[in-house]
PDB file of N, CA and C in Angstrom:
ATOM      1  N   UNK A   1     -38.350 -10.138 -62.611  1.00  0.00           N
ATOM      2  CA  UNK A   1     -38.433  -9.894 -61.182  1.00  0.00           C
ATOM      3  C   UNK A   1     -37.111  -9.318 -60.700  1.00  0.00           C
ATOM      4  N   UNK A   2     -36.865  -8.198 -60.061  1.00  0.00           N
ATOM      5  CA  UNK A   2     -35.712  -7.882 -59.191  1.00  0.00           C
ATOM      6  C   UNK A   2     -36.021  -8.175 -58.211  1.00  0.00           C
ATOM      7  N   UNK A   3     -35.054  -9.269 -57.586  1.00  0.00           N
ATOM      8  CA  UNK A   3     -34.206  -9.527 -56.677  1.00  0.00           C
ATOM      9  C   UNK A   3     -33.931  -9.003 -55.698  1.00  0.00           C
ATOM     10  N   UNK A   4     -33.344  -7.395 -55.976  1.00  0.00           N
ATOM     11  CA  UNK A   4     -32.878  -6.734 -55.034  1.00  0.00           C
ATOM     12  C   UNK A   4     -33.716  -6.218 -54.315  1.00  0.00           C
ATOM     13  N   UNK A   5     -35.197  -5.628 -55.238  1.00  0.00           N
ATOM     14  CA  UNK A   5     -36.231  -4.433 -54.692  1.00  0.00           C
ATOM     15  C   UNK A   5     -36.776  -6.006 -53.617  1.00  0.00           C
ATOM     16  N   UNK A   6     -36.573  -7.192 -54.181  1.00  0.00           N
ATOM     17  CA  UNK A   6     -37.849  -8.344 -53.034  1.00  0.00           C
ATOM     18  C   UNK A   6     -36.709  -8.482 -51.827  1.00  0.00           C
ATOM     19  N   UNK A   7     -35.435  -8.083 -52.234  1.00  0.00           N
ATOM     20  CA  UNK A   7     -34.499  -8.516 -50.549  1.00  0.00           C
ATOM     21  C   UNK A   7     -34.744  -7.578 -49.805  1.00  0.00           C
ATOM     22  N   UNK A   8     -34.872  -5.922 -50.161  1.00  0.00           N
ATOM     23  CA  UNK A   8     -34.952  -4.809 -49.229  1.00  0.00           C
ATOM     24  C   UNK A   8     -36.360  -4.946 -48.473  1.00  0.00           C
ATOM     25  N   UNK A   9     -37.418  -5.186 -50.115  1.00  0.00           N
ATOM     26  CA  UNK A   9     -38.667  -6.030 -48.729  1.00  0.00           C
ATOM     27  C   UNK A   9     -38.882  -6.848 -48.104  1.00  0.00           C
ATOM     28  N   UNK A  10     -37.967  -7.751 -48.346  1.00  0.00           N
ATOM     29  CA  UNK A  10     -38.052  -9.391 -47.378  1.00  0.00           C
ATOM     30  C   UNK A  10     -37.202  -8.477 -45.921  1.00  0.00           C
ATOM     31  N   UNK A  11     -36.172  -7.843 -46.174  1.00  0.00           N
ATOM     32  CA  UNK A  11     -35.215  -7.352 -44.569  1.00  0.00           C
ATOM     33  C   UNK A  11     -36.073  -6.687 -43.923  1.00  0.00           C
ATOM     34  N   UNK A  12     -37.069  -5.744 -44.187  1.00  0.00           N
ATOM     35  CA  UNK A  12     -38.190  -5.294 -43.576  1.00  0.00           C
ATOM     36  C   UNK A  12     -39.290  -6.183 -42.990  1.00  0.00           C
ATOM     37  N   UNK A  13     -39.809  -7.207 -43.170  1.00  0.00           N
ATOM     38  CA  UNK A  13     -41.000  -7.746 -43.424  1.00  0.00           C
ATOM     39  C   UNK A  13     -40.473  -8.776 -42.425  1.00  0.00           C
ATOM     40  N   UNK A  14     -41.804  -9.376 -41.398  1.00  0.00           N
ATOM     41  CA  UNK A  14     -41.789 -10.869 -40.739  1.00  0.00           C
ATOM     42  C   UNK A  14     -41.146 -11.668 -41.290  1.00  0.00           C
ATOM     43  N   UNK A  15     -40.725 -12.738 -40.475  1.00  0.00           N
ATOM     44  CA  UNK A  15     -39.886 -14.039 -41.313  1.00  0.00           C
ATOM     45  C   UNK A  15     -40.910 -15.257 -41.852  1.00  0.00           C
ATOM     46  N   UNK A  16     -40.622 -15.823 -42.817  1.00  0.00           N
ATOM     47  CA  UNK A  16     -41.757 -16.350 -43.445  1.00  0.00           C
ATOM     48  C   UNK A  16     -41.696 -17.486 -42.688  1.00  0.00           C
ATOM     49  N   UNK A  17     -40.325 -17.987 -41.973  1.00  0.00           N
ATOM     50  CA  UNK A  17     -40.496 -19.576 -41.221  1.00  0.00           C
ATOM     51  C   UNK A  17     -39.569 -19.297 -40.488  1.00  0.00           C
ATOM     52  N   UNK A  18     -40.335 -20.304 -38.936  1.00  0.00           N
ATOM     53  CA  UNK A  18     -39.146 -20.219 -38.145  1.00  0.00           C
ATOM     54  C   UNK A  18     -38.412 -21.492 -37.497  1.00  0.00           C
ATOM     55  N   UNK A  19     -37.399 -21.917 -37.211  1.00  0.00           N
ATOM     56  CA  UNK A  19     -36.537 -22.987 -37.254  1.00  0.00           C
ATOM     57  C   UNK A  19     -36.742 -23.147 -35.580  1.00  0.00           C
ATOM     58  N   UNK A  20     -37.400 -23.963 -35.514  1.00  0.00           N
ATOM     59  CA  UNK A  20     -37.857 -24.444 -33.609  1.00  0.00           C
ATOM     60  C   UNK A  20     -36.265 -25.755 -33.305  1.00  0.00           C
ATOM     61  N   UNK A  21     -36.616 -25.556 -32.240  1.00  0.00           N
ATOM     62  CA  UNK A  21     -36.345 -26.851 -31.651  1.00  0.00           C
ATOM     63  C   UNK A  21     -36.075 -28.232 -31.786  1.00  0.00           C
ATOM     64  N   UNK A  22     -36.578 -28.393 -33.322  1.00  0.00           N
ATOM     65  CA  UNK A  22     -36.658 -29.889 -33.237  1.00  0.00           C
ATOM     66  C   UNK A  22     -35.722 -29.447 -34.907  1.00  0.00           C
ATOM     67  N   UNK A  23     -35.421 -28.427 -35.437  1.00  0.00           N
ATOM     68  CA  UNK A  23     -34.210 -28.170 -36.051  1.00  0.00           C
ATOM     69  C   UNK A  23     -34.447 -28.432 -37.695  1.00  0.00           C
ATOM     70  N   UNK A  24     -34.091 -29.452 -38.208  1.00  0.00           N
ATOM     71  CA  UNK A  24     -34.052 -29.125 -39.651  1.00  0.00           C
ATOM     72  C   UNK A  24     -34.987 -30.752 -39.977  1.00  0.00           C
ATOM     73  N   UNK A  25     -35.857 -30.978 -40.075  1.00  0.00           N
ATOM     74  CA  UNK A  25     -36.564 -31.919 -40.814  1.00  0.00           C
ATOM     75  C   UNK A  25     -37.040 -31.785 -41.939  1.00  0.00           C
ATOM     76  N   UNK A  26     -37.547 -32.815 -42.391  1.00  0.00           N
ATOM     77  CA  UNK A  26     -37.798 -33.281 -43.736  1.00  0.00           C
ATOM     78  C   UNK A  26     -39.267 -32.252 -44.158  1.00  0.00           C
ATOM     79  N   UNK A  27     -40.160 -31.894 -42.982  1.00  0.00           N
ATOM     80  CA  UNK A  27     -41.129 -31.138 -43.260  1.00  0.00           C
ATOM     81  C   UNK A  27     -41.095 -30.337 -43.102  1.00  0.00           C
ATOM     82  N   UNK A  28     -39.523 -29.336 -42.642  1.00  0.00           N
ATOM     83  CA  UNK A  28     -39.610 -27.856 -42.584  1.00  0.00           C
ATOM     84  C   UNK A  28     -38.747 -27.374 -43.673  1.00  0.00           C
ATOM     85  N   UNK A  29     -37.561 -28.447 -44.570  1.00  0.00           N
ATOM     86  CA  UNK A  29     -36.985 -28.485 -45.538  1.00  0.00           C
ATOM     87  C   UNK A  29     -38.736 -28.117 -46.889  1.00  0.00           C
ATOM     88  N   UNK A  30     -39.310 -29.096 -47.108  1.00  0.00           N
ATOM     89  CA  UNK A  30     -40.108 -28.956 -47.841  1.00  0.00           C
ATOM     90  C   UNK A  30     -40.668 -27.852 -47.710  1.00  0.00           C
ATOM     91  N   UNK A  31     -41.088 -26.947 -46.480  1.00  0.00           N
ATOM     92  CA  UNK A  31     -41.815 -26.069 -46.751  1.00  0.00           C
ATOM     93  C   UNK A  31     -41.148 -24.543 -46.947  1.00  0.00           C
ATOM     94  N   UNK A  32     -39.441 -24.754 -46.799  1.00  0.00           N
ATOM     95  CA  UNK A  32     -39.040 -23.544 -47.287  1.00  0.00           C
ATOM     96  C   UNK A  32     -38.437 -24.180 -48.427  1.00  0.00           C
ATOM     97  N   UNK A  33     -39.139 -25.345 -49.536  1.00  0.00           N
ATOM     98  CA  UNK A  33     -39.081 -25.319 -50.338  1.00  0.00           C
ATOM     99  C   UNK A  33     -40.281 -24.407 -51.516  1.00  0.00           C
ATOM    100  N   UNK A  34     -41.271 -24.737 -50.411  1.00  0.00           N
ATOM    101  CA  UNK A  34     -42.453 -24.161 -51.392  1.00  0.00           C
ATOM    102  C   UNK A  34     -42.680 -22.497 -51.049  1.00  0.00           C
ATOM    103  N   UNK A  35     -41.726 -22.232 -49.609  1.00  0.00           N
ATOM    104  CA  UNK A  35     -41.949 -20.429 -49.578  1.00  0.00           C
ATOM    105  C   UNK A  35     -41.124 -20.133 -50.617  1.00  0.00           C
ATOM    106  N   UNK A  36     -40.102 -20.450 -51.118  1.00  0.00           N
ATOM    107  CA  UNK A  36     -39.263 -20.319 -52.129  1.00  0.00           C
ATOM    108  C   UNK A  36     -39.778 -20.174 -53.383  1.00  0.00           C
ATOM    109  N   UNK A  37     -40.499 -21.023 -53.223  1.00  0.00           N
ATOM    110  CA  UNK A  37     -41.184 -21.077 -54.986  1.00  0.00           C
ATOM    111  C   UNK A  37     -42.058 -20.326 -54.879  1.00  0.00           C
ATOM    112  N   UNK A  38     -42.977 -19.888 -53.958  1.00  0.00           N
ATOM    113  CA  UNK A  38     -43.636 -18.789 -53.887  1.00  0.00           C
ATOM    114  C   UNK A  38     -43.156 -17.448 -53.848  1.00  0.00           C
ATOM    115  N   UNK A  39     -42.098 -17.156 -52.909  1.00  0.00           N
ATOM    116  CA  UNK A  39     -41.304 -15.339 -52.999  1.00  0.00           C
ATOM    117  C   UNK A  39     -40.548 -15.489 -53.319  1.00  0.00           C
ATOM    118  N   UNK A  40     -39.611 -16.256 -53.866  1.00  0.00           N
ATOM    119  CA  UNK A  40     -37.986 -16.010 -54.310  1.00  0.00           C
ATOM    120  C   UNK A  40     -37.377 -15.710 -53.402  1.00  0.00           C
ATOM    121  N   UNK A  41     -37.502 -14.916 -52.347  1.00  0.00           N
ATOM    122  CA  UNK A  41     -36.813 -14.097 -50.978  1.00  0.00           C
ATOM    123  C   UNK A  41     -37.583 -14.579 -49.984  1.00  0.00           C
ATOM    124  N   UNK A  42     -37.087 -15.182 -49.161  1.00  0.00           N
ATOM    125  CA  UNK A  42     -37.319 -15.689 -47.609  1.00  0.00           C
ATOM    126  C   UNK A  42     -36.641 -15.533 -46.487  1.00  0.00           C
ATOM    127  N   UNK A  43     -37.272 -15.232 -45.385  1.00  0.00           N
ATOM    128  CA  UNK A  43     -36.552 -14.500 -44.272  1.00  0.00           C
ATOM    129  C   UNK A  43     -36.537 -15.986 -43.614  1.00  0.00           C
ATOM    130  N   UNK A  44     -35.507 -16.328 -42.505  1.00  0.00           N
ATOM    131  CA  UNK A  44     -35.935 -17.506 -41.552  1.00  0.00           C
ATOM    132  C   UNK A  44     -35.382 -17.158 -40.192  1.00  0.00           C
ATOM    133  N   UNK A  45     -35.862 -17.511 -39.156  1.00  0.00           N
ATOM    134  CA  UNK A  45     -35.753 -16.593 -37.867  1.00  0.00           C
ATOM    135  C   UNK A  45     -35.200 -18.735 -37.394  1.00  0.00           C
ATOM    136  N   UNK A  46     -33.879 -18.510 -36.533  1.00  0.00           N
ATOM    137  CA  UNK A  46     -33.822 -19.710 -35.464  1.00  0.00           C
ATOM    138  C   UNK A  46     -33.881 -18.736 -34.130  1.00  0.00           C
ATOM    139  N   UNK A  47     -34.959 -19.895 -33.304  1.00  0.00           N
ATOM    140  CA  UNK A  47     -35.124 -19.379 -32.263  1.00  0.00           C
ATOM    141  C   UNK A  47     -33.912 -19.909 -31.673  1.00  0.00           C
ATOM    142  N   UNK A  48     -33.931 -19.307 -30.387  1.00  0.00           N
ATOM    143  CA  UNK A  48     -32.472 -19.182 -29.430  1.00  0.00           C
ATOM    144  C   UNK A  48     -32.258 -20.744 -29.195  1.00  0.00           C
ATOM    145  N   UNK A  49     -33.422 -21.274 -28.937  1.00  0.00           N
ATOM    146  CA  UNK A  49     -33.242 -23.105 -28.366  1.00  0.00           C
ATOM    147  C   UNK A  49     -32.413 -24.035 -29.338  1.00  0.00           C
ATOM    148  N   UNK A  50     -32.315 -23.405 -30.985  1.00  0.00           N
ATOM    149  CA  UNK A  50     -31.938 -24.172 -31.827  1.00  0.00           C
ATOM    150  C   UNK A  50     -30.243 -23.466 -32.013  1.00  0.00           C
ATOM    151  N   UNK A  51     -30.546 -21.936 -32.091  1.00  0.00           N
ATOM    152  CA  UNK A  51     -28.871 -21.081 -32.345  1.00  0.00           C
ATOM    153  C   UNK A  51     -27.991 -21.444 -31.099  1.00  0.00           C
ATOM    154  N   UNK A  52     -28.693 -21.756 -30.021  1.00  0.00           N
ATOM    155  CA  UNK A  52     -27.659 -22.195 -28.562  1.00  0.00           C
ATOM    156  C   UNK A  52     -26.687 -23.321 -29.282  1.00  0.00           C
ATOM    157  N   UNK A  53     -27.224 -24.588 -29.257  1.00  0.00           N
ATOM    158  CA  UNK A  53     -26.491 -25.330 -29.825  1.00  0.00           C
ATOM    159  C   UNK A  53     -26.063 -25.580 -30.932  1.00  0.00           C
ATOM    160  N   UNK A  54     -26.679 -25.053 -32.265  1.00  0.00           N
ATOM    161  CA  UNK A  54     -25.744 -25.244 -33.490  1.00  0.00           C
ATOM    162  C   UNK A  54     -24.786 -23.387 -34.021  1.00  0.00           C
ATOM    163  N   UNK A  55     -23.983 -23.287 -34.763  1.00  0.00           N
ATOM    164  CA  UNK A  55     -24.082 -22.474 -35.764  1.00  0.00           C
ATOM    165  C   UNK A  55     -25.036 -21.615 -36.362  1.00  0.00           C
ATOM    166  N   UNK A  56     -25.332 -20.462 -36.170  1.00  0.00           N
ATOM    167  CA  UNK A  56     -26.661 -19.967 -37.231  1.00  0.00           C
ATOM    168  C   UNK A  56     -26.198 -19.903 -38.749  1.00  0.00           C
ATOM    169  N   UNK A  57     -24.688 -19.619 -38.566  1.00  0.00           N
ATOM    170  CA  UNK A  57     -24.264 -19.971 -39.952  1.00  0.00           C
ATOM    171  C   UNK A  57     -24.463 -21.322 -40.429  1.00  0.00           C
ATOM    172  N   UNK A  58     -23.574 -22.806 -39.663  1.00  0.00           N
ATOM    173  CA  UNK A  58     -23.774 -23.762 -40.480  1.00  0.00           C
ATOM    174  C   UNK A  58     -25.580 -24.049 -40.632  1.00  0.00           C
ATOM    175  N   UNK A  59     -26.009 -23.792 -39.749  1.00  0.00           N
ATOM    176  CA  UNK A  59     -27.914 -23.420 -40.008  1.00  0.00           C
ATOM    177  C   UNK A  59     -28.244 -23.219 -41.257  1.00  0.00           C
ATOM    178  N   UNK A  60     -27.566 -22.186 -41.970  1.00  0.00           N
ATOM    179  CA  UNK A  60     -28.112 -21.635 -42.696  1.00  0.00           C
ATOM    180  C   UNK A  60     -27.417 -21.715 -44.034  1.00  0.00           C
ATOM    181  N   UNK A  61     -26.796 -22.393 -43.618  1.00  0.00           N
ATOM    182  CA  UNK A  61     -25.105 -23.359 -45.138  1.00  0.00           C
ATOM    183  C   UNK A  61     -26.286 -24.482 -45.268  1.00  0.00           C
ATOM    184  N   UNK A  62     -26.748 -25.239 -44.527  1.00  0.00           N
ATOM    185  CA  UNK A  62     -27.306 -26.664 -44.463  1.00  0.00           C
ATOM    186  C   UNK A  62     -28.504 -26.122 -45.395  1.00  0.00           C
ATOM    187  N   UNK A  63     -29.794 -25.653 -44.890  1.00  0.00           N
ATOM    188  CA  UNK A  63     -31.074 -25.388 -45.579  1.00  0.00           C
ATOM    189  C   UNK A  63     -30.632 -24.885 -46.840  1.00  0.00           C
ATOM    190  N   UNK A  64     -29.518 -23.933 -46.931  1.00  0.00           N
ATOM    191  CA  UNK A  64     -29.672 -23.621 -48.861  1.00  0.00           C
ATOM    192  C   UNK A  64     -28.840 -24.362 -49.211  1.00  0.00           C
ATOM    193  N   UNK A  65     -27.955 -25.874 -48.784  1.00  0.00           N
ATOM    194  CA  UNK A  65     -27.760 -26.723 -49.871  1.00  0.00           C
ATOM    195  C   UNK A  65     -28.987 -27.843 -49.558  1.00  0.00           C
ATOM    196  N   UNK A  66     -29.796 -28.146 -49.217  1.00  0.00           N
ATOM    197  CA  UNK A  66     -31.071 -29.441 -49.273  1.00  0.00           C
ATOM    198  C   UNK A  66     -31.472 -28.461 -50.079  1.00  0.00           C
ATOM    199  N   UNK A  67     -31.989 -27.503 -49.974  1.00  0.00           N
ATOM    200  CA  UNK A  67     -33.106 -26.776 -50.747  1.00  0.00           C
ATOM    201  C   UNK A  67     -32.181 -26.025 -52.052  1.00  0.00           C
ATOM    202  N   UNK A  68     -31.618 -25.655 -52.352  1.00  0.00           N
ATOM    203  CA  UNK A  68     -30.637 -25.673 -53.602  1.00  0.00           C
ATOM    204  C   UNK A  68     -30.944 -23.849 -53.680  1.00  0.00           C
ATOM    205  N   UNK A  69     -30.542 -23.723 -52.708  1.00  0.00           N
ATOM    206  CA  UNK A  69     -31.096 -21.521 -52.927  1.00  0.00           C
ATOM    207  C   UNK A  69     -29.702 -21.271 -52.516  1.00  0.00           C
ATOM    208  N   UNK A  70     -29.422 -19.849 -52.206  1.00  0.00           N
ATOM    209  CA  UNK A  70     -28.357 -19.206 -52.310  1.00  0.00           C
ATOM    210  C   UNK A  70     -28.434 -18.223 -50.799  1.00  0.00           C
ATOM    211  N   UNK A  71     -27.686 -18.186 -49.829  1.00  0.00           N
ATOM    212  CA  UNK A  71     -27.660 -17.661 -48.887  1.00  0.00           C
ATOM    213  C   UNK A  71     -27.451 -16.234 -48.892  1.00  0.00           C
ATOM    214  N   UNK A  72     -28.239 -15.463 -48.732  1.00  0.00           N
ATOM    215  CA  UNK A  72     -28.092 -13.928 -48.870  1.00  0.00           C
ATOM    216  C   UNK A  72     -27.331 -12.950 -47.883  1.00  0.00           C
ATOM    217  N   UNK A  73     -28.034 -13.077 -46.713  1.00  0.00           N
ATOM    218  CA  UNK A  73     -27.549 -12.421 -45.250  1.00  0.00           C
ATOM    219  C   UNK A  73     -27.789 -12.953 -43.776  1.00  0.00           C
ATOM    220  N   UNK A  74     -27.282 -13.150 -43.208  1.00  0.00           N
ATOM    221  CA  UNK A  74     -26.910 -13.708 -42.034  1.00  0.00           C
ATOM    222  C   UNK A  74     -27.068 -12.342 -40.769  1.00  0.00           C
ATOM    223  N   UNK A  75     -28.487 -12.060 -39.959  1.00  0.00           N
ATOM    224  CA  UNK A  75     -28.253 -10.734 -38.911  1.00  0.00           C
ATOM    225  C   UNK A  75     -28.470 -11.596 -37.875  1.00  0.00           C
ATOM    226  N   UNK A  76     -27.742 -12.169 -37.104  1.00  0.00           N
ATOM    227  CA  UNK A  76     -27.990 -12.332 -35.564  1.00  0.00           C
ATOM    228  C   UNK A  76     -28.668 -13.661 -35.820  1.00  0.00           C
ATOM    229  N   UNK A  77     -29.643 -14.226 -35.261  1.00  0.00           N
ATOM    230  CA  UNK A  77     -30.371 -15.228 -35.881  1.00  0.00           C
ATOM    231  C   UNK A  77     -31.499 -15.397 -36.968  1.00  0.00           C
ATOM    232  N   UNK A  78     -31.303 -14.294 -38.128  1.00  0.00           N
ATOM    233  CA  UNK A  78     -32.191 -14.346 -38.412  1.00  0.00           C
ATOM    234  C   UNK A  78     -31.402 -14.216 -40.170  1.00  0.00           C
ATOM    235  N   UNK A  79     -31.684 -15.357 -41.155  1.00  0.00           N
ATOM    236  CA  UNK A  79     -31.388 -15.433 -42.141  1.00  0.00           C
ATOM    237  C   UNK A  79     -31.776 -15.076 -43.449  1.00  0.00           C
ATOM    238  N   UNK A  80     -31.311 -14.940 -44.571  1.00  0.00           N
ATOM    239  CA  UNK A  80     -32.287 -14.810 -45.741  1.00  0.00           C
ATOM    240  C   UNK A  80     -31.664 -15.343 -47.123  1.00  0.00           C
ATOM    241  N   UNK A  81     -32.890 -16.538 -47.938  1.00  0.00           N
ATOM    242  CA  UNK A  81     -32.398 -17.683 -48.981  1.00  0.00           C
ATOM    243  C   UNK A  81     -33.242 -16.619 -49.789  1.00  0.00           C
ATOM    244  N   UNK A  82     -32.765 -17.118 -51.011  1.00  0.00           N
ATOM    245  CA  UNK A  82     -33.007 -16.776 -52.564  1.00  0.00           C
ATOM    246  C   UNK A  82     -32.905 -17.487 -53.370  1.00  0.00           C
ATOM    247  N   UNK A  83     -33.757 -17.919 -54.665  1.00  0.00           N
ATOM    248  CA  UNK A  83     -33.452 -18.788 -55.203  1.00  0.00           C
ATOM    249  C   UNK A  83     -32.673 -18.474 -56.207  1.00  0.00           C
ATOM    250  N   UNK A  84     -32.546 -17.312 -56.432  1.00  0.00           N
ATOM    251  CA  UNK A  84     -31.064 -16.848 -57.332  1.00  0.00           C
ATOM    252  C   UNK A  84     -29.987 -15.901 -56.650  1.00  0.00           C
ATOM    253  N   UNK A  85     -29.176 -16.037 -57.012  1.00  0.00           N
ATOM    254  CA  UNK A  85     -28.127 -15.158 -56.208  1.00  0.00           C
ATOM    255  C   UNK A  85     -27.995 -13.371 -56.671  1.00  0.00           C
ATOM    256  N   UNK A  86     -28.058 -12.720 -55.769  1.00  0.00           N
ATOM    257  CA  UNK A  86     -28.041 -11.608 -55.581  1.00  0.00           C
ATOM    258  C   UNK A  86     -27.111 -10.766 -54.951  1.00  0.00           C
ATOM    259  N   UNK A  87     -26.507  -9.597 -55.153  1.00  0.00           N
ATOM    260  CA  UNK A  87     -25.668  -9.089 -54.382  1.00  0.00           C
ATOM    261  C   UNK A  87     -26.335  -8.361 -53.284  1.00  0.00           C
ATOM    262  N   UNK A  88     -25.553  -8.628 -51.733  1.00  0.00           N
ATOM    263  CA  UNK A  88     -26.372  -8.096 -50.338  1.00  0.00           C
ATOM    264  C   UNK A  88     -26.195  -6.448 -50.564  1.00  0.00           C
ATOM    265  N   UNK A  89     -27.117  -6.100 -50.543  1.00  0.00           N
ATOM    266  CA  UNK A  89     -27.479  -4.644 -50.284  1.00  0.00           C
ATOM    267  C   UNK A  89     -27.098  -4.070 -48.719  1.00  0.00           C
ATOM    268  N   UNK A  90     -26.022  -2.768 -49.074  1.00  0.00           N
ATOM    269  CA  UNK A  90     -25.977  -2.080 -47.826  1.00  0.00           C
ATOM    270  C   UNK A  90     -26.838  -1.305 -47.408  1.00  0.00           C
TER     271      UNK A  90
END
C-alpha cells in the first residue's frame, strides 16, 4: 500500500470523523480506531465548539497517542492520522 498516493486522497476527500463537543471519549477513540484499521489515512475535522477551547494541535497529539498512529498534517481544524508514518506531501 502507498501511503502517500492514500494521503493525497484522504486531503481531497470528506473527513471520515468529526470531533463534537463532548471532545475525546472512549467511543470516539475506538472508532478512529477502527477507521484506521480500515484506511490507514484518516481525515478528522474539530468543530469550532471543541478548537475554541482546546489546541487543535494538542487535539490531535492526544488521539494519535490513545490510538498509537502517527500525526500527518495539521490545516486549520482539520487533521490527518496514519497508521504508519509518512512524509507530508507539498
Amino acid at each position: 500500500m502507498d501511503y502517500n498516493k492514500e494521503f493525497k486522497k484522504v486531503l481531497l476527500s470528506q473527513p471520515h470523523c468529526i470531533l463534537g463537543k463532548s471532545g475525546i471519549t472512549n467511543d470516539f477513540i475506538s472508532h478512529v480506531d477502527k477507521m484506521l484499521k480500515r484506511y490507514k489515512v484518516i481525515k478528522i475535522k474539530a468543530l469550532k465548539t471543541i478548537a475554541t477551547k482546546l489546541n487543535v494541535k494538542d487535539l490531535a497529539n492526544e488521539i494519535s497517542q490513545l490510538t498509537n498512529s502517527h500525526l500527518l498534517d495539521i490545516r486549520g481544524r482539520i487533521f490527518i492520522l496514519s497508521l504508519k508514518y509518512t512524509k507530508k506531501l507539498n
